[in-house]
N, C-alpha and C. Protein backbone atom coordinates (compact mmCIF):
# COMPACT_ATOMS: atom_id res chain seq x y z
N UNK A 1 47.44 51.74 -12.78
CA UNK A 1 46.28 50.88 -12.89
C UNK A 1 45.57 50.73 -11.55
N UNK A 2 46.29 50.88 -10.59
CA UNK A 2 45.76 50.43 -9.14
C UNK A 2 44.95 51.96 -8.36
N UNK A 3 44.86 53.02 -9.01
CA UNK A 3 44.94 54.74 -8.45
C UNK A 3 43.88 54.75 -9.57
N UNK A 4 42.81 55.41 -8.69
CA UNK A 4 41.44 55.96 -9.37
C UNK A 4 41.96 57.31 -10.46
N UNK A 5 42.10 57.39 -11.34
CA UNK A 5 41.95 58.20 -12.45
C UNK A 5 40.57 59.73 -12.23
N UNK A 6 40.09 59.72 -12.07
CA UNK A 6 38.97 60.40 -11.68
C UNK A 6 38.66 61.35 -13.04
N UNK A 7 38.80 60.52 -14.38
CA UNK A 7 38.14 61.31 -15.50
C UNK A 7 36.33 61.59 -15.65
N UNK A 8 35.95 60.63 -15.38
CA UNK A 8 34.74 61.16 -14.91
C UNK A 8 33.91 60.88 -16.30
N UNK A 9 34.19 60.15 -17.78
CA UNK A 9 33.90 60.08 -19.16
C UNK A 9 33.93 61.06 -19.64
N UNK A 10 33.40 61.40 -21.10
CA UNK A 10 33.60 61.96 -21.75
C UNK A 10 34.07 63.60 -21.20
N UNK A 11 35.19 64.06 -21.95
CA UNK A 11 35.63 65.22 -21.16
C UNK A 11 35.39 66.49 -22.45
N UNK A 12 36.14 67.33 -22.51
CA UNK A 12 36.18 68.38 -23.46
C UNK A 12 36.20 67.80 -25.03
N UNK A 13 35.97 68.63 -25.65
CA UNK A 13 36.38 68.17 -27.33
C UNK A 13 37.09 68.85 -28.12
N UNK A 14 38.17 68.81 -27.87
CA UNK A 14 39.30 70.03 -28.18
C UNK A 14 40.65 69.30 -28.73
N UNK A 15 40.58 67.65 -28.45
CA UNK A 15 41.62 67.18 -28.88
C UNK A 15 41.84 65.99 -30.13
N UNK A 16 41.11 66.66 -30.99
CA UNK A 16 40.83 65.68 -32.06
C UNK A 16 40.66 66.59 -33.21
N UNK A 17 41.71 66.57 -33.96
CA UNK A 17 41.14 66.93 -35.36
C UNK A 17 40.81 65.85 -36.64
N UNK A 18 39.54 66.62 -37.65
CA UNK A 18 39.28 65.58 -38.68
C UNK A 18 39.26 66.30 -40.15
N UNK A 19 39.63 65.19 -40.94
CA UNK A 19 40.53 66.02 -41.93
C UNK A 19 40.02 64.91 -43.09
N UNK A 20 39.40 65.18 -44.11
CA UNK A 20 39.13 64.87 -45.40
C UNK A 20 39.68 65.50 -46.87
N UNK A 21 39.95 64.75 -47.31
CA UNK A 21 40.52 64.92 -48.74
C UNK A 21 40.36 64.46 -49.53
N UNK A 22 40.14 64.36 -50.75
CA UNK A 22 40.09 64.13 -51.93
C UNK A 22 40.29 64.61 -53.37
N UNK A 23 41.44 63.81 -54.01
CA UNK A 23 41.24 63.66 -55.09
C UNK A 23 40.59 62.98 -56.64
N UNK A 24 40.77 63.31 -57.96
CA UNK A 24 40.33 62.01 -58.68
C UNK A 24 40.55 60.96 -58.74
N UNK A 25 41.45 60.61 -57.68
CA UNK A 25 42.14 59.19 -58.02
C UNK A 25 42.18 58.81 -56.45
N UNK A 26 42.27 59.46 -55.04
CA UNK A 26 42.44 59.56 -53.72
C UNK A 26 41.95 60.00 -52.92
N UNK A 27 41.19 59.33 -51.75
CA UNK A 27 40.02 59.84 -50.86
C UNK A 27 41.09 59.76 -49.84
N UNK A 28 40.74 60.78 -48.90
CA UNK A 28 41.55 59.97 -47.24
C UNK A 28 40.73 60.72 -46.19
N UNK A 29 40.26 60.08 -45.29
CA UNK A 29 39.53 60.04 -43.84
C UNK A 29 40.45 59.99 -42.89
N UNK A 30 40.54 60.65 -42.20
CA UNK A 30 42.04 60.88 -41.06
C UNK A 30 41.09 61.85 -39.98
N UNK A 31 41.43 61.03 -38.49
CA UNK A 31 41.50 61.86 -37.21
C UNK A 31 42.48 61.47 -36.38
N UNK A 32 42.79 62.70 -35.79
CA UNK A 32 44.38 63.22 -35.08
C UNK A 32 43.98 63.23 -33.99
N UNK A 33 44.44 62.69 -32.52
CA UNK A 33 44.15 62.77 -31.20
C UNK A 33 45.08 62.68 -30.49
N UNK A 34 45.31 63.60 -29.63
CA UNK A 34 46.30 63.53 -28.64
C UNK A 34 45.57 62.65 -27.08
N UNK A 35 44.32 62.81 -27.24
CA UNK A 35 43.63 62.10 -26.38
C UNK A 35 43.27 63.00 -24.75
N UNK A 36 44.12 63.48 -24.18
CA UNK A 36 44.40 63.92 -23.07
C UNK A 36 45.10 65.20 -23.13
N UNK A 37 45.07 66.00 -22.89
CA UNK A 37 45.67 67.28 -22.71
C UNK A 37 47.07 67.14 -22.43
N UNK A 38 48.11 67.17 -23.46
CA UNK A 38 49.38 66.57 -23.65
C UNK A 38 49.94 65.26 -23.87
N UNK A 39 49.03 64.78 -24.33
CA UNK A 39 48.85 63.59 -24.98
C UNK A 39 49.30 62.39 -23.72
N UNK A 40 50.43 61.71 -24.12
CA UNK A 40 51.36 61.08 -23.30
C UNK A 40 52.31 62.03 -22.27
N UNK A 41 52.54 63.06 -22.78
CA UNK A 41 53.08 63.86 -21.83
C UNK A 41 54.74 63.85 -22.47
N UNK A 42 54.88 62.52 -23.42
CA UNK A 42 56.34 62.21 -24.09
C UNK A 42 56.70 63.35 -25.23
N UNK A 43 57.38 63.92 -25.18
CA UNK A 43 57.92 64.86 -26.48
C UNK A 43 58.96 64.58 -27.32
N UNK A 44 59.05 64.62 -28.46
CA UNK A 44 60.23 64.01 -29.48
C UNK A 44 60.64 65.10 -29.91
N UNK A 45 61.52 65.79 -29.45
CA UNK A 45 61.97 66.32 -29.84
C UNK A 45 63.02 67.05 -31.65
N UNK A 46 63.11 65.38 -32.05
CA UNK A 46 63.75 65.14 -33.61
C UNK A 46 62.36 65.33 -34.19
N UNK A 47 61.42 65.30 -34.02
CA UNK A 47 59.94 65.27 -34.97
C UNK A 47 59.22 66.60 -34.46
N UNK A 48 59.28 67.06 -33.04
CA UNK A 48 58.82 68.54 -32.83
C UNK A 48 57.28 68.34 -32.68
N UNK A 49 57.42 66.57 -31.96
CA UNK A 49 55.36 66.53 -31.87
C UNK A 49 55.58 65.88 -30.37
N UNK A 50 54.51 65.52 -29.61
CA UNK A 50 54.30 65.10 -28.63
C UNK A 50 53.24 63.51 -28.82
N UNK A 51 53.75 62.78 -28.26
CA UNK A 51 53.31 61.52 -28.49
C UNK A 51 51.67 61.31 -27.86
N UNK A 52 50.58 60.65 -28.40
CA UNK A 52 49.07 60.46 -27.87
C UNK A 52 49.37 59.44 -27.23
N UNK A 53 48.03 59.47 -26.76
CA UNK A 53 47.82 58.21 -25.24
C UNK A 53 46.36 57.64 -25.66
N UNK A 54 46.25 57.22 -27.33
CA UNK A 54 44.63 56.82 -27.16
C UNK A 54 44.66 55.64 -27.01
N UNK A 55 45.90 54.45 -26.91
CA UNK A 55 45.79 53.41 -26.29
C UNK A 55 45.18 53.44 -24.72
N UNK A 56 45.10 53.92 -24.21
CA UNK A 56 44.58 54.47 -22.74
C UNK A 56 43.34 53.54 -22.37
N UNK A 57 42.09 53.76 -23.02
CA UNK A 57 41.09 53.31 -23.60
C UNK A 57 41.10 51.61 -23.47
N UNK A 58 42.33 51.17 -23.78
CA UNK A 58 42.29 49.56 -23.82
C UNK A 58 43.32 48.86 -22.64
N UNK A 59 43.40 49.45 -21.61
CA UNK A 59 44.10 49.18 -21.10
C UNK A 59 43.49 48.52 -19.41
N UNK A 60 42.17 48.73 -19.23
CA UNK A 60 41.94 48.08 -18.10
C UNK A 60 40.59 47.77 -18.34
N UNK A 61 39.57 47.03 -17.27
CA UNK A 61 38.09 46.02 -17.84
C UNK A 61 37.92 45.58 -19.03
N UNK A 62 36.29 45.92 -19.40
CA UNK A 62 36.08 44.74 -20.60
C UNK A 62 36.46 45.21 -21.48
N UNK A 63 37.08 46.45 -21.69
CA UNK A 63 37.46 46.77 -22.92
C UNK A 63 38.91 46.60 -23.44
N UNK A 64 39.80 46.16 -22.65
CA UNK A 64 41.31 45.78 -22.32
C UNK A 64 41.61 44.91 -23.98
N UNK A 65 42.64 45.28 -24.63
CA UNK A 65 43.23 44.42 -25.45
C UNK A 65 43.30 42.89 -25.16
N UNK A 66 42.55 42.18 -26.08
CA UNK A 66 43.49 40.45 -25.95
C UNK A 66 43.06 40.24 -27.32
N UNK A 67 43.75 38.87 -27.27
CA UNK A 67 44.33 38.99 -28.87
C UNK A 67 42.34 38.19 -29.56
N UNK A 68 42.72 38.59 -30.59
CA UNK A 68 41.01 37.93 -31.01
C UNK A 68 40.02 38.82 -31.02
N UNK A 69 40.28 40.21 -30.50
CA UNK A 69 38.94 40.94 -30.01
C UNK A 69 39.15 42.29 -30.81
N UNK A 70 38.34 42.79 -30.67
CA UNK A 70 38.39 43.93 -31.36
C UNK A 70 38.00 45.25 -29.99
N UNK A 71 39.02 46.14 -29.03
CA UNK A 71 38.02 46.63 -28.30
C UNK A 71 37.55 48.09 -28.95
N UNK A 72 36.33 48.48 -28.18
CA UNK A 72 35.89 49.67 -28.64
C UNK A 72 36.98 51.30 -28.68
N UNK A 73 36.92 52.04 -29.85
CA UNK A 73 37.56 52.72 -29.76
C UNK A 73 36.98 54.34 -30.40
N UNK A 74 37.24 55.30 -30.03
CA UNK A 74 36.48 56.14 -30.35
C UNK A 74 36.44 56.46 -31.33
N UNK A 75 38.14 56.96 -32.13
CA UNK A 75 38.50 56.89 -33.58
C UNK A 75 37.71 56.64 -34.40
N UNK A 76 36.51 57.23 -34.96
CA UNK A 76 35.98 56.64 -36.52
C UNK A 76 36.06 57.62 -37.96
N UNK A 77 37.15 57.15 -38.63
CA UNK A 77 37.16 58.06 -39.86
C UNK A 77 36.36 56.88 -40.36
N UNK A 78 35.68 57.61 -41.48
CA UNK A 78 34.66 56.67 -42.23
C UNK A 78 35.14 57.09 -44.40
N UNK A 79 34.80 56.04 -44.64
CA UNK A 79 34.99 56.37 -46.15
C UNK A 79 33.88 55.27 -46.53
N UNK A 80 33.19 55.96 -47.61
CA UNK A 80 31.96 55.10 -48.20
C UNK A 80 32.25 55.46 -49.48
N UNK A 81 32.13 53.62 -49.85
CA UNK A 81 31.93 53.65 -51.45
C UNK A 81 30.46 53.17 -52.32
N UNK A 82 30.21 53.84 -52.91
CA UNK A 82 29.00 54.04 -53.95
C UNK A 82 28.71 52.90 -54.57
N UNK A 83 27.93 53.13 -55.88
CA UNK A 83 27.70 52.03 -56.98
C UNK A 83 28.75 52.54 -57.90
N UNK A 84 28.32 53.32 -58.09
CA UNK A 84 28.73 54.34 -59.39
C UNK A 84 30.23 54.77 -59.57
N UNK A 85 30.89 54.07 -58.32
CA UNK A 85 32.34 54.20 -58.40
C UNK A 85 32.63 55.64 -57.27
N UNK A 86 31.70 56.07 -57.03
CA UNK A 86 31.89 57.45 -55.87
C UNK A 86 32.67 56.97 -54.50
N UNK A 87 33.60 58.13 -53.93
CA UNK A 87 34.11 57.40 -52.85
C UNK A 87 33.61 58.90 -52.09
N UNK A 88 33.50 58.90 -50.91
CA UNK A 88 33.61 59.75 -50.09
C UNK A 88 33.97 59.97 -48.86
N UNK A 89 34.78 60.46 -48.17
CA UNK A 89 35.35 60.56 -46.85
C UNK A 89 34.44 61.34 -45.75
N UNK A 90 34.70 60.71 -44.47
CA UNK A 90 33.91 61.93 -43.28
C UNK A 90 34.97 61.83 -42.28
N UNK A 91 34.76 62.21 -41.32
CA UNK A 91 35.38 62.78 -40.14
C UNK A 91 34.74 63.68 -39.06
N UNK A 92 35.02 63.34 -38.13
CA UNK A 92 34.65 64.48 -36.55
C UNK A 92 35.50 64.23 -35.54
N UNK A 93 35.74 65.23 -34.72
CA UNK A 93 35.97 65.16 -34.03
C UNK A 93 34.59 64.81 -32.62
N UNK A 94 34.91 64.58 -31.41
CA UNK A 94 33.27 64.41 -30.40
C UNK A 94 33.58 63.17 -29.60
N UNK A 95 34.54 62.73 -29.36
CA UNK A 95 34.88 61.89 -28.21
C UNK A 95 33.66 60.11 -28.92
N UNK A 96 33.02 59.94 -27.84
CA UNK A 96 32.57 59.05 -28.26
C UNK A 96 31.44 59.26 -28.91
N UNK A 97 30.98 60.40 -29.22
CA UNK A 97 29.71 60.67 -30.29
C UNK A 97 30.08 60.86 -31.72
N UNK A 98 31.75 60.34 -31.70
CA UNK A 98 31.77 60.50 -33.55
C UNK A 98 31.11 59.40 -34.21
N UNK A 99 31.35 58.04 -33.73
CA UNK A 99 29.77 57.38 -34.57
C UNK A 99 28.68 57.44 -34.60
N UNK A 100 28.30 58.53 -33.39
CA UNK A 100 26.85 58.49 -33.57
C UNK A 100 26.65 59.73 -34.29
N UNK A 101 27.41 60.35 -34.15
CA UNK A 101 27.48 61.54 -35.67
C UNK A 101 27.62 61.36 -37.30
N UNK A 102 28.38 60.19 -37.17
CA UNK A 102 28.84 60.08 -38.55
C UNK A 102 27.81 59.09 -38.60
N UNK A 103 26.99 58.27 -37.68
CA UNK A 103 25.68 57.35 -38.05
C UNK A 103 24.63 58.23 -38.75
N UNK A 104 24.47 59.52 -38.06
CA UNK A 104 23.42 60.00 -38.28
C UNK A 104 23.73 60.91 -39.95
N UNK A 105 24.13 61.08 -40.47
CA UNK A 105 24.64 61.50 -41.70
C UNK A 105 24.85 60.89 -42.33
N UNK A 106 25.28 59.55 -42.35
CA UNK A 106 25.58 58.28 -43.42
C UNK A 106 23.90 58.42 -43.55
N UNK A 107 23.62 58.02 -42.69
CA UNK A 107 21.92 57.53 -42.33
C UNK A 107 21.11 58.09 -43.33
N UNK A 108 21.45 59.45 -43.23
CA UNK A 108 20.18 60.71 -43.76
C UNK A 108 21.11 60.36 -45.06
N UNK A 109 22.04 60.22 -45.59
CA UNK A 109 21.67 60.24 -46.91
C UNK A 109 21.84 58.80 -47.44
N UNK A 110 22.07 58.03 -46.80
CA UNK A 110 22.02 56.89 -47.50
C UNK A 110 20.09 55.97 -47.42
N UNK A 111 19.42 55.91 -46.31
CA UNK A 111 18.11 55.79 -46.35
C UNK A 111 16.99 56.92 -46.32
N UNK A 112 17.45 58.29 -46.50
CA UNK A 112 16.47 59.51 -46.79
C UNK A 112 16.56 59.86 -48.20
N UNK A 113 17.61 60.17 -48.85
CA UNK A 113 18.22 60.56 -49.59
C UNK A 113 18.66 62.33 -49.73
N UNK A 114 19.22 62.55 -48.51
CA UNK A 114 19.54 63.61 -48.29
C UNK A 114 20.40 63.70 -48.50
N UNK A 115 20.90 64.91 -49.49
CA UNK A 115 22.26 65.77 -50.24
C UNK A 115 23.49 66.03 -48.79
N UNK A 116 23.95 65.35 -49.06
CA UNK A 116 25.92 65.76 -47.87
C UNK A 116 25.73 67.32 -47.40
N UNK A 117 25.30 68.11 -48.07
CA UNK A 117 25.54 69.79 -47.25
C UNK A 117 24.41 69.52 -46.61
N UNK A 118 23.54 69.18 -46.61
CA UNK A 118 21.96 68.81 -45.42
C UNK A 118 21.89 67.92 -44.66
N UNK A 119 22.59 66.95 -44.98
CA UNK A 119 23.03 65.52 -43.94
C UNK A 119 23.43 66.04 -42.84
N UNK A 120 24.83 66.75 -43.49
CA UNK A 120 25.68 67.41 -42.22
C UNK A 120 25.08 68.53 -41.20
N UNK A 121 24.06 69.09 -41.82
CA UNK A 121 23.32 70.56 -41.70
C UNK A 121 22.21 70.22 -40.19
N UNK A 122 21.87 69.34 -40.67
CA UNK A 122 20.75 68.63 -39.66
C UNK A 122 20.97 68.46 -38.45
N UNK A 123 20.29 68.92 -37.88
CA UNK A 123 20.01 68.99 -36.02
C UNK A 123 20.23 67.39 -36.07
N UNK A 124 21.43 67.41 -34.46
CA UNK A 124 21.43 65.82 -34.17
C UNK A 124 21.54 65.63 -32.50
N UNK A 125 21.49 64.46 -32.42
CA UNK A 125 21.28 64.21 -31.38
C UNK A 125 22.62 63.66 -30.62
N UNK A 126 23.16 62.77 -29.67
CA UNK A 126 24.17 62.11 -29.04
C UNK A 126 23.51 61.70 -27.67
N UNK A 127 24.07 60.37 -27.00
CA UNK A 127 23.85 60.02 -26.29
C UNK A 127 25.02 60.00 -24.97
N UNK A 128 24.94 60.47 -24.02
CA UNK A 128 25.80 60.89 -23.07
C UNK A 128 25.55 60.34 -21.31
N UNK A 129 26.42 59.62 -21.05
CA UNK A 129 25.89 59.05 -19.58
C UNK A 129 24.36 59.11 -19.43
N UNK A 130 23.76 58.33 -20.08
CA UNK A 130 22.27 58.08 -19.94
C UNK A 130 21.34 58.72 -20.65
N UNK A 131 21.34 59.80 -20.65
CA UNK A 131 21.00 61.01 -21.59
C UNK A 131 21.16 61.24 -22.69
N UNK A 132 20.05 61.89 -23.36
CA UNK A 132 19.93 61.73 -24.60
C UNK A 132 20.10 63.47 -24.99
N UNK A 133 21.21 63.97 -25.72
CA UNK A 133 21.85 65.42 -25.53
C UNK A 133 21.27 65.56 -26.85
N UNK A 134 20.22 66.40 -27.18
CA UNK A 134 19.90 66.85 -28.77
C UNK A 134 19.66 68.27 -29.05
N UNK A 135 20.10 68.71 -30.26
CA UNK A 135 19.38 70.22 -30.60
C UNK A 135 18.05 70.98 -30.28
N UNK A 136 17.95 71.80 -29.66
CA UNK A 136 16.85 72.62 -29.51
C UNK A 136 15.83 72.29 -30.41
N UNK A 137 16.51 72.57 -32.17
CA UNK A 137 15.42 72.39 -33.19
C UNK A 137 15.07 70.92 -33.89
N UNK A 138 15.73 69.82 -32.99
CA UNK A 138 15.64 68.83 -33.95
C UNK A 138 14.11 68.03 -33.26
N UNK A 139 13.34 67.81 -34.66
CA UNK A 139 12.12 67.50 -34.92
C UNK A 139 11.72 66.69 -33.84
N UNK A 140 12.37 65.39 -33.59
CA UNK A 140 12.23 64.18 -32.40
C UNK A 140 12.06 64.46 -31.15
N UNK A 141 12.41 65.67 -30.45
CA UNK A 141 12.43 66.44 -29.08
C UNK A 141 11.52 65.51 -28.43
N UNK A 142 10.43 66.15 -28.82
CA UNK A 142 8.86 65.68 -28.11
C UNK A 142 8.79 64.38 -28.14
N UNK A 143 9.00 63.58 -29.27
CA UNK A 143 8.40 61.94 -29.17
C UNK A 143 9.48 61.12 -28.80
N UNK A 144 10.97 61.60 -28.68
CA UNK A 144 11.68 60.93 -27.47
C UNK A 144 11.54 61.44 -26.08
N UNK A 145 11.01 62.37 -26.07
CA UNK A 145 10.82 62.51 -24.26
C UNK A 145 9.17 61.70 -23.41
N UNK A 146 9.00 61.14 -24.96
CA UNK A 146 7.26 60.69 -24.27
C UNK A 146 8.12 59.29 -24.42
N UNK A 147 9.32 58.69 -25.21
CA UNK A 147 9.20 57.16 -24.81
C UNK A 147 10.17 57.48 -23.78
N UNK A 148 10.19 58.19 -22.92
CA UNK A 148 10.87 58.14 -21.58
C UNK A 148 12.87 58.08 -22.07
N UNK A 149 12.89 58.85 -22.59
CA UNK A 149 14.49 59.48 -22.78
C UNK A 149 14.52 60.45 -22.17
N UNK A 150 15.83 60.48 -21.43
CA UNK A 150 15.94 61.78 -20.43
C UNK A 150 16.42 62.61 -21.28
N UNK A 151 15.79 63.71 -21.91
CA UNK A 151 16.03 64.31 -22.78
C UNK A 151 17.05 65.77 -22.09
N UNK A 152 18.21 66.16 -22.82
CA UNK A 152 18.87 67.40 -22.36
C UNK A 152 18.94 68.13 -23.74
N UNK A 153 18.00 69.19 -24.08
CA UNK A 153 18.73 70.22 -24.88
C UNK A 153 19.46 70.92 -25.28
N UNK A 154 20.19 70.86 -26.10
CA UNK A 154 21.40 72.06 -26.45
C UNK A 154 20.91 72.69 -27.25
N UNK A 155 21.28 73.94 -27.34
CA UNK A 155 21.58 74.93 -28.31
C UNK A 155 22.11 74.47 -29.77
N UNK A 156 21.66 75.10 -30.86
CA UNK A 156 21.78 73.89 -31.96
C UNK A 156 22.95 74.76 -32.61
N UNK A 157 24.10 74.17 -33.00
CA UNK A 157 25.11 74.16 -33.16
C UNK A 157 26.28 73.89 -32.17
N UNK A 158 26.04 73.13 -31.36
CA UNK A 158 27.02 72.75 -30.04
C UNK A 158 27.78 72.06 -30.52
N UNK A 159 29.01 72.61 -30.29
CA UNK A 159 30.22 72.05 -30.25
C UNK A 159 30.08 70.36 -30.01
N UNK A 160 29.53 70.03 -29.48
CA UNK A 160 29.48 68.55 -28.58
C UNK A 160 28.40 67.86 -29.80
N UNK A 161 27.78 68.12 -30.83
CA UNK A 161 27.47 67.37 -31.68
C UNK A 161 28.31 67.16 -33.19
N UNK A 162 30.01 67.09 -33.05
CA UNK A 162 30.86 66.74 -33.60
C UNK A 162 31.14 68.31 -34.62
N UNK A 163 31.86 68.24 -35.48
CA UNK A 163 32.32 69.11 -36.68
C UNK A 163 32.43 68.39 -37.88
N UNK A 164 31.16 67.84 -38.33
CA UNK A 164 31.57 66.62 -39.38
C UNK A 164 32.84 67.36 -40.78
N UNK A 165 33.75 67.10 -41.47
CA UNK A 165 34.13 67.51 -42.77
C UNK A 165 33.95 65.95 -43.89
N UNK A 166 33.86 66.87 -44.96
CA UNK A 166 33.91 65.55 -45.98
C UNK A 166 34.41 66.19 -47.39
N UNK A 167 35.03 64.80 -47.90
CA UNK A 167 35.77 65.41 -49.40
C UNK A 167 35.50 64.17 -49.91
N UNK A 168 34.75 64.29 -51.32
CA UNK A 168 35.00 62.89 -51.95
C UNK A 168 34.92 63.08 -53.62
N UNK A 169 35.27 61.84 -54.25
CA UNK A 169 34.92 62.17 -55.87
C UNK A 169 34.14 61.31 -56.68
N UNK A 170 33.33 61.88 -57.16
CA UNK A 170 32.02 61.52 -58.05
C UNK A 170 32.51 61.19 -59.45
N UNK A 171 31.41 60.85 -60.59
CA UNK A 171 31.41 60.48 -61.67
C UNK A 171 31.79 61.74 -62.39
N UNK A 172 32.67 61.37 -63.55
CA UNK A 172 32.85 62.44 -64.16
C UNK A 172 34.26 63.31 -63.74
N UNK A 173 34.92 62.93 -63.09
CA UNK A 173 36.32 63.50 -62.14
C UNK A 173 36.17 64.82 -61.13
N UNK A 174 34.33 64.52 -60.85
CA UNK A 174 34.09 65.72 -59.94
C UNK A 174 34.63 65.35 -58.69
N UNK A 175 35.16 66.67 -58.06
CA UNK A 175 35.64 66.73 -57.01
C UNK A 175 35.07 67.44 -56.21
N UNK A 176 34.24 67.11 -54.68
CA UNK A 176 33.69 68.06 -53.71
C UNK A 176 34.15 67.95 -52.41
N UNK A 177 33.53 68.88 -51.67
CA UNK A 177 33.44 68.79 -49.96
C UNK A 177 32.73 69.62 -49.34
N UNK A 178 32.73 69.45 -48.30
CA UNK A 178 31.56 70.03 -47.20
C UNK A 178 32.21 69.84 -45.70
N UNK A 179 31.30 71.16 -45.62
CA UNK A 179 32.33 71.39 -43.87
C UNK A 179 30.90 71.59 -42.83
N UNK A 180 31.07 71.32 -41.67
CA UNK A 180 29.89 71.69 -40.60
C UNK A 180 29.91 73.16 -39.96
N UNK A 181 28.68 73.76 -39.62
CA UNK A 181 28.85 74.87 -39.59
C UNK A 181 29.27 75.30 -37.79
N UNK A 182 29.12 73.72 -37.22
CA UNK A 182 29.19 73.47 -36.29
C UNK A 182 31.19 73.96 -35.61
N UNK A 183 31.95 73.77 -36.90
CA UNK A 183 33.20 73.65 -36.39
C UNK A 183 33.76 75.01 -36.37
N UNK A 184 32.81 75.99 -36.54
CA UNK A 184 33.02 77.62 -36.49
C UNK A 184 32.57 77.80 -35.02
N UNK A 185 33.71 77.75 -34.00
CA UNK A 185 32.89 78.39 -32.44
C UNK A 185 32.55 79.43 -32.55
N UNK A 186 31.18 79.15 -31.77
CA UNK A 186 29.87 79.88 -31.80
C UNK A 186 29.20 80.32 -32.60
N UNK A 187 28.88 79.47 -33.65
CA UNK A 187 28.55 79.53 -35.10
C UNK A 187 26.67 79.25 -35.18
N UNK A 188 26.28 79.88 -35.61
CA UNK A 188 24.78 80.23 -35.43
C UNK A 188 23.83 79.82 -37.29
N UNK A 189 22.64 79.34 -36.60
CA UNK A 189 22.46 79.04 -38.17
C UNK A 189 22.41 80.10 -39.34
């Protein structure tokens, strides 16, 4: 606690997997993080896994555990339920841009009414030490760089705008899912 760490925020995105499922009767939203490149560094040998360190995160300033609080955490599996009895699961991996990934896809289809394979499909954006990191092709480019967003372009399919997956079940005992085309490295539209 007392020794500068020198992570520097958000680092690679290589240590998080996200995993959706569903059945007619069972949705599940699940992400896996080791957090750090060997997680804890602890190995269990009787289980043949290596222990995570995403408590890490709550362990010093305002974001520190005390009891009553809720602190911020990157972790967001999401599951949304319908009218109609529909459940559906998401997931990404993206450090701290998985809510603003999984915002922007709830978003588009819950106030656009955009279909889950186009939600996910859609050029997005993330916000990164000040900066506003978005797709080459996504529409907003221009009229966030005139309200003064420091705009950085990526290449549209970057790794760094999450790998959304989703599985959920509809009326009727339909069962679907959808994957990002994003989670194929170097995956092109």
């Amino acid at each position: 606690m007392n020794v500068a760490r020198r992570r520097g925020g958000p680092r690679g995105y290589v240590h998080t997997a996200g995993v959706a499922i569903a059945t007619t009767d069972t949705v599940v939203s699940s992400l896996v993080s080791v957090f750090d490149d060997f997680g804890s560094c602890v190995f269990v040998p009787e289980l043949g896994i290596t222990l995570n360190n995403r408590g890490d995160g709550f362990t010093d300033g305002s974001n520190r555990y005390r009891p009553g609080l809720f602190p911020v955490h990157t972790l967001a599996p999401v599951i949304v339920r319908d009218g109609d009895g529909s459940v559906l699961a998401l997931a990404t991996p993206g450090a701290d841009g998985q809510v603003q990934t999984l915002l922007q896809v709830v978003s588009a289809m819950r106030f656009d009414g955009t279909p889950l394979p186009d939600a996910i499909a859609a050029p997005r954006w993330r916000s990164e030490n000040g900066a506003l990191l978005i797709e080459q092709s996504h529409s907003a480019n221009s009229d966030l760089e005139s309200r003064g967003h420091e705009i950085v372009v990526r290449e549209d399919g970057d790794a760094i705008f999450g790998a959304v997956v989703a599985a959920g079940n509809g009326p009727a005992g339909l069962i679907y899912g959808a994957d990002d085309r994003r989670s194929v490295v170097g995956a092109t539209e």
